[in-house]
Protein backbone atom coordinates (compact mmCIF):
# COMPACT_ATOMS: atom_id res chain seq x y z
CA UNK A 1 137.10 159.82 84.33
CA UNK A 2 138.55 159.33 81.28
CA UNK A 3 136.59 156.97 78.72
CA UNK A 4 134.42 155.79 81.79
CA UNK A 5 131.54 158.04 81.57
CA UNK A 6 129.15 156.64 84.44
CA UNK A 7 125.73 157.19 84.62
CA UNK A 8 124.79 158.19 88.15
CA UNK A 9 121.24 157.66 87.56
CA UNK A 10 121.66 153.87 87.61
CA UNK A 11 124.32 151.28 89.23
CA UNK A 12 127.93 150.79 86.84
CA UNK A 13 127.31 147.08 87.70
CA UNK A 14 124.48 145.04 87.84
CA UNK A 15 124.33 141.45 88.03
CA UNK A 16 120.23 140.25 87.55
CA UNK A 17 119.35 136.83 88.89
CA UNK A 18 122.61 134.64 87.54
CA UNK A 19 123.14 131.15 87.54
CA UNK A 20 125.89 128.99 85.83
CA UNK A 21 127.27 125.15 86.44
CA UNK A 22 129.93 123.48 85.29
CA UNK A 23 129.78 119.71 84.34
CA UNK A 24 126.55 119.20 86.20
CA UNK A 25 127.64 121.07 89.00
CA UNK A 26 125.74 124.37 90.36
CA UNK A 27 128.33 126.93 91.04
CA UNK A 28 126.01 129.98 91.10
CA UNK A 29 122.33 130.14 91.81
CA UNK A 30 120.25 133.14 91.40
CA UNK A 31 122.94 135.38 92.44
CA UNK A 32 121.83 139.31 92.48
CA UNK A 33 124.37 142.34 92.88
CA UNK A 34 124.71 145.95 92.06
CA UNK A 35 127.53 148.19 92.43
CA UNK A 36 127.34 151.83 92.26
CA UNK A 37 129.66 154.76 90.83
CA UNK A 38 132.68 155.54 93.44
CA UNK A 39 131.86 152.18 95.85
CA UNK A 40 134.27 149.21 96.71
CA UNK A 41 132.29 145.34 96.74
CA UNK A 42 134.18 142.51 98.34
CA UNK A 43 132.93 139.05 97.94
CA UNK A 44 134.17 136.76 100.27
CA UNK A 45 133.78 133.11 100.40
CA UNK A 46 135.51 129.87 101.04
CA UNK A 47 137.29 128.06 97.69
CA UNK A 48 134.72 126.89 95.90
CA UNK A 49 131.85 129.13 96.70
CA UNK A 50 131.84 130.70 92.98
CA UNK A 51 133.80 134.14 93.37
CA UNK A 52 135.83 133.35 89.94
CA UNK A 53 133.42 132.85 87.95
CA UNK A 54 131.07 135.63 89.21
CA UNK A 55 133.76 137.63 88.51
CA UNK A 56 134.60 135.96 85.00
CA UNK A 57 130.40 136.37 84.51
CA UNK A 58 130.92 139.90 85.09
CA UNK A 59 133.75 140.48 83.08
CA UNK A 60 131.71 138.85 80.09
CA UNK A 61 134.06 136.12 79.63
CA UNK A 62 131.85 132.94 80.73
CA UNK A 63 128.09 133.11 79.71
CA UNK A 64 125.45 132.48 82.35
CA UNK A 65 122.80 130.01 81.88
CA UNK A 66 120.23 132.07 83.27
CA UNK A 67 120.22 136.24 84.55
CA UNK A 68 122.37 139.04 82.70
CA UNK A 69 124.93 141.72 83.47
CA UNK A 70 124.74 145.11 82.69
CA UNK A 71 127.42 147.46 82.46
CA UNK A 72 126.01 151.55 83.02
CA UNK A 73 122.29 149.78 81.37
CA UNK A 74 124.36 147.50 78.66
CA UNK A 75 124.18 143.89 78.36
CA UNK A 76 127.78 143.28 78.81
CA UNK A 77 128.10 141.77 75.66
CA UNK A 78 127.16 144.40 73.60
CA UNK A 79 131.64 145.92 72.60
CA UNK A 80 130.52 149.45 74.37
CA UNK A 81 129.82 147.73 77.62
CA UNK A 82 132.79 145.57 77.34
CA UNK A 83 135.27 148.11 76.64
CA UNK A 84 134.64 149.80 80.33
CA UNK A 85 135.30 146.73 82.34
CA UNK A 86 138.98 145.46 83.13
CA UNK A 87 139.11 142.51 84.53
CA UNK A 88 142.53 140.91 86.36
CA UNK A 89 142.31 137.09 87.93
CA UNK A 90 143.98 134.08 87.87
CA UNK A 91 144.21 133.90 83.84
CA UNK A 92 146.29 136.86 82.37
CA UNK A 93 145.23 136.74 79.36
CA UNK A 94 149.16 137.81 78.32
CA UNK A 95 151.08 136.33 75.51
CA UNK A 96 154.13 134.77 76.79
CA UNK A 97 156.22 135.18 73.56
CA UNK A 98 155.97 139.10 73.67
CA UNK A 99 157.61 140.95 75.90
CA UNK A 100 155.80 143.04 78.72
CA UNK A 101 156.04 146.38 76.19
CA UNK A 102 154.72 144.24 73.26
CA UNK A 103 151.45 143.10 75.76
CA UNK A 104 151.18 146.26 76.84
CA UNK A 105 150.81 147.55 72.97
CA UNK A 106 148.93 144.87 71.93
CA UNK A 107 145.65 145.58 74.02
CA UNK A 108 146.45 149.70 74.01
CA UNK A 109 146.04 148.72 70.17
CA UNK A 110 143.27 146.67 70.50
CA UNK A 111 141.70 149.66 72.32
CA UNK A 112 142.49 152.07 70.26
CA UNK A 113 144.24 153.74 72.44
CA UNK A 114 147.88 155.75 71.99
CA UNK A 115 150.86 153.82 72.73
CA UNK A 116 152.08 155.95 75.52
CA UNK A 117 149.27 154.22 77.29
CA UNK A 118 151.78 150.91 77.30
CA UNK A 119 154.68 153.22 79.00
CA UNK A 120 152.22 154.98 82.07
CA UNK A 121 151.15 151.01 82.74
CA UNK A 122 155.15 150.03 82.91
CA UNK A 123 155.73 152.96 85.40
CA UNK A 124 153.16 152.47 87.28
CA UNK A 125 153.71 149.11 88.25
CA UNK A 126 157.65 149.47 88.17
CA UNK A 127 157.87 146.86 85.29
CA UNK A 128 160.65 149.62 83.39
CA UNK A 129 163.52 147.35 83.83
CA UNK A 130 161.70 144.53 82.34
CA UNK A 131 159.82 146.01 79.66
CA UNK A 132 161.48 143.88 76.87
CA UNK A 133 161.30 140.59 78.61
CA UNK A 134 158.93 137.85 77.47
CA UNK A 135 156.44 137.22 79.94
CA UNK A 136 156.99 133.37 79.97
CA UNK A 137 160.40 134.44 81.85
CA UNK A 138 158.44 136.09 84.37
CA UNK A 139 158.07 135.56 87.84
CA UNK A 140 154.37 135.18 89.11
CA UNK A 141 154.33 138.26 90.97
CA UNK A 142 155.39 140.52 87.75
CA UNK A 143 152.95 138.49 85.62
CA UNK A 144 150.26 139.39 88.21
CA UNK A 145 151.57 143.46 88.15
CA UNK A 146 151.51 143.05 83.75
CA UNK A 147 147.94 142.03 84.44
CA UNK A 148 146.83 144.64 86.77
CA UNK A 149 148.48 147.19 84.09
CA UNK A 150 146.89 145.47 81.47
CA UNK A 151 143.00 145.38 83.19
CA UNK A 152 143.68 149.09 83.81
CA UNK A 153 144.84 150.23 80.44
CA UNK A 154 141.86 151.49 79.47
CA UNK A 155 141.14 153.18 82.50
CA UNK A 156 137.45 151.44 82.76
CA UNK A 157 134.34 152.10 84.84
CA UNK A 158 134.37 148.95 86.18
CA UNK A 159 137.51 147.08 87.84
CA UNK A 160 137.14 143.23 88.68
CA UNK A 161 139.80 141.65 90.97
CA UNK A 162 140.28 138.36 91.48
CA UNK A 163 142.62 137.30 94.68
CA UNK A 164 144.79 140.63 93.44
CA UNK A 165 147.31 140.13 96.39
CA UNK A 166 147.95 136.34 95.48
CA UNK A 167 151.40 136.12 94.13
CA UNK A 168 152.38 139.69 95.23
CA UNK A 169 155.86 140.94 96.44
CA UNK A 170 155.39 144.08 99.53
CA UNK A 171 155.85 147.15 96.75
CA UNK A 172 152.84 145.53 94.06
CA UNK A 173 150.80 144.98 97.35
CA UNK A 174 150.91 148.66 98.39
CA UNK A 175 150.42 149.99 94.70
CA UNK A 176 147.18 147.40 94.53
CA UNK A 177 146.07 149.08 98.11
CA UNK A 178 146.69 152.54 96.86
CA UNK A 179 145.04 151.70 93.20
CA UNK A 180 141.54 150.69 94.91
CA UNK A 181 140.37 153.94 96.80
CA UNK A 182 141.67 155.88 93.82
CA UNK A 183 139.21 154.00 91.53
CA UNK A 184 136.87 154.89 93.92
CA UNK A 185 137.42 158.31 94.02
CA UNK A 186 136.81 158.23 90.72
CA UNK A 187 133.82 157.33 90.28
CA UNK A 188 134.54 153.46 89.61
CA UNK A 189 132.74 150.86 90.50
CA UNK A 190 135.15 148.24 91.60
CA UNK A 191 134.58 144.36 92.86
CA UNK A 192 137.53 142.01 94.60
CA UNK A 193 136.80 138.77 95.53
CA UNK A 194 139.00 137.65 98.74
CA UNK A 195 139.30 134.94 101.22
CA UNK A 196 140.45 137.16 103.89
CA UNK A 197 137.46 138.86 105.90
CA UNK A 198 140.30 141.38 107.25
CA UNK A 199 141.42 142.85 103.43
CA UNK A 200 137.45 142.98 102.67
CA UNK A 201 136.63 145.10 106.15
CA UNK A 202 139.95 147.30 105.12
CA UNK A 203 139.20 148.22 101.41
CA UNK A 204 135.73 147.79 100.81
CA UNK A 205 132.26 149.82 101.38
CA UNK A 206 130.32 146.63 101.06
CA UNK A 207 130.68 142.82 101.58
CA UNK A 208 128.91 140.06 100.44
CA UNK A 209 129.81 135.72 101.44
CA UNK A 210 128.93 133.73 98.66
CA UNK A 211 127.84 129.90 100.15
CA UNK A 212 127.56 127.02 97.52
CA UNK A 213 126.90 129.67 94.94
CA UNK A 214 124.27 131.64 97.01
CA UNK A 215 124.92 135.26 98.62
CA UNK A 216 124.71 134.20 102.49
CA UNK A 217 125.43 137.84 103.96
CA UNK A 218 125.36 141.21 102.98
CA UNK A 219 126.15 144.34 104.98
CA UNK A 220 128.94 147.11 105.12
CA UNK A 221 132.05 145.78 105.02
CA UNK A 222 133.00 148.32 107.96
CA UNK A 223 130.71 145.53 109.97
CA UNK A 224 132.51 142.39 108.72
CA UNK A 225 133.52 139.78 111.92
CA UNK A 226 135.90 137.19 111.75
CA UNK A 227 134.08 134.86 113.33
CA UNK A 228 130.30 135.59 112.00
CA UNK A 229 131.97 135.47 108.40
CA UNK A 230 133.95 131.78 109.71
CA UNK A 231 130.48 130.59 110.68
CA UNK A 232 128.61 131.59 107.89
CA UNK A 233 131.48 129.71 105.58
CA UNK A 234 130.36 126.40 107.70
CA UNK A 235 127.17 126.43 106.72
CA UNK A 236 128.51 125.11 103.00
């Protein structure tokens, strides 16, 4: 799997016991997960429930106040850990000067990885015929595929994604729907955070509703129910 290299013997992701606020405010509280090699986790919740910034906890870009996450048994902190998650949300963490090649470069550079990296990203999310654009031109939906390509680049063991439909045009959609299971398959552990009960139950092995910052239910996602997951939002 590429630079992934999983160990089976303990989850890809594990998220001990987190907490974080914001300006006084509790977003997460004692919030516990684990993903495992080759399985799908959605976490569902209604806006403001703390799915961002379990996800940007995860991804090592905001710190916790209290817990850890490890990445295959590595704080993620530690570069070695870091380097096998890719993480795409509502930041893009592009440079709009460059153009979508130049991005594409910049982080197969900061990888270390060859530069025919950038050009598999571009076909793969059809972004050819805009390759020497700058990304402030950009419509939303290609700065959300130049994302994707760039969380991917790396091909890491662990895929975050935040809302990755929001902002997408019919053809990104299906390459987003065909990208999960293939992580999956292999051997990634991959997390999306959703709104929509229905896109969790259809891509996902396992769900879990964040409530006021607190995992409310857990089961397969195969399981999931419109209205169970509606009431369990109403108990914010």
């Amino acid at each position: 799997m590429g630079n992934a290299g999983p160990d089976q013997a303990r989850p890809l992701l594990d998220i001990r016991a987190v907490s974080k606020s914001y300006s006084g405010r509790a977003v997460l509280r004692d919030v516990s997960l684990t993903v495992d090699a080759g399985r799908v986790l959605a976490i569902l919740g209604p806006n403001g429930a703390g799915k961002s910034t379990l996800l940007r906890v995860a991804a090592g870009i905001a710190r916790p106040e209290s817990g850890e996450v490890r990445i295959g048994g590595r704080p993620v902190g530690e570069p070695a850990a870091h380097r096998q998650v890719g993480f795409a949300g509502h930041q893009s963490f592009l440079y709009g000067y460059l153009s979508v090649e130049e991005n594409l470069r910049f982080y197969a550079q900061l990888y270390e990885l060859p530069a025919a990296r950038a050009g598999e990203g571009l076909e793969r999310f059809g972004l050819q015929s805009h390759r020497r654009r700058p990304v402030r031109e950009l419509s939303r939906g290609l700065v959300q595929r130049l994302s994707l390509a760039r969380a991917l680049l790396h091909d890491p063991a662990v895929l975050l994604l935040d809302e990755p439909f929001t902002g997408l045009d019919a053809e990104a959609s299906r390459i987003v729907r065909e990208l999960i299971p293939e992580r999956r398959a292999r051997g990634c552990a991959v997390v999306v955070a959703t709104h929509a009960w229905a896109e969790a139950r259809e891509l996902a092995d396992d769900a879990v509703v964040l409530v006021a910052g607190r995992p409310a239910l857990r089961e397969e996602a195969a399981s999931l129910d419109g209205d169970r997951v509606a009431a369990v939002y109403q108990t914010v």
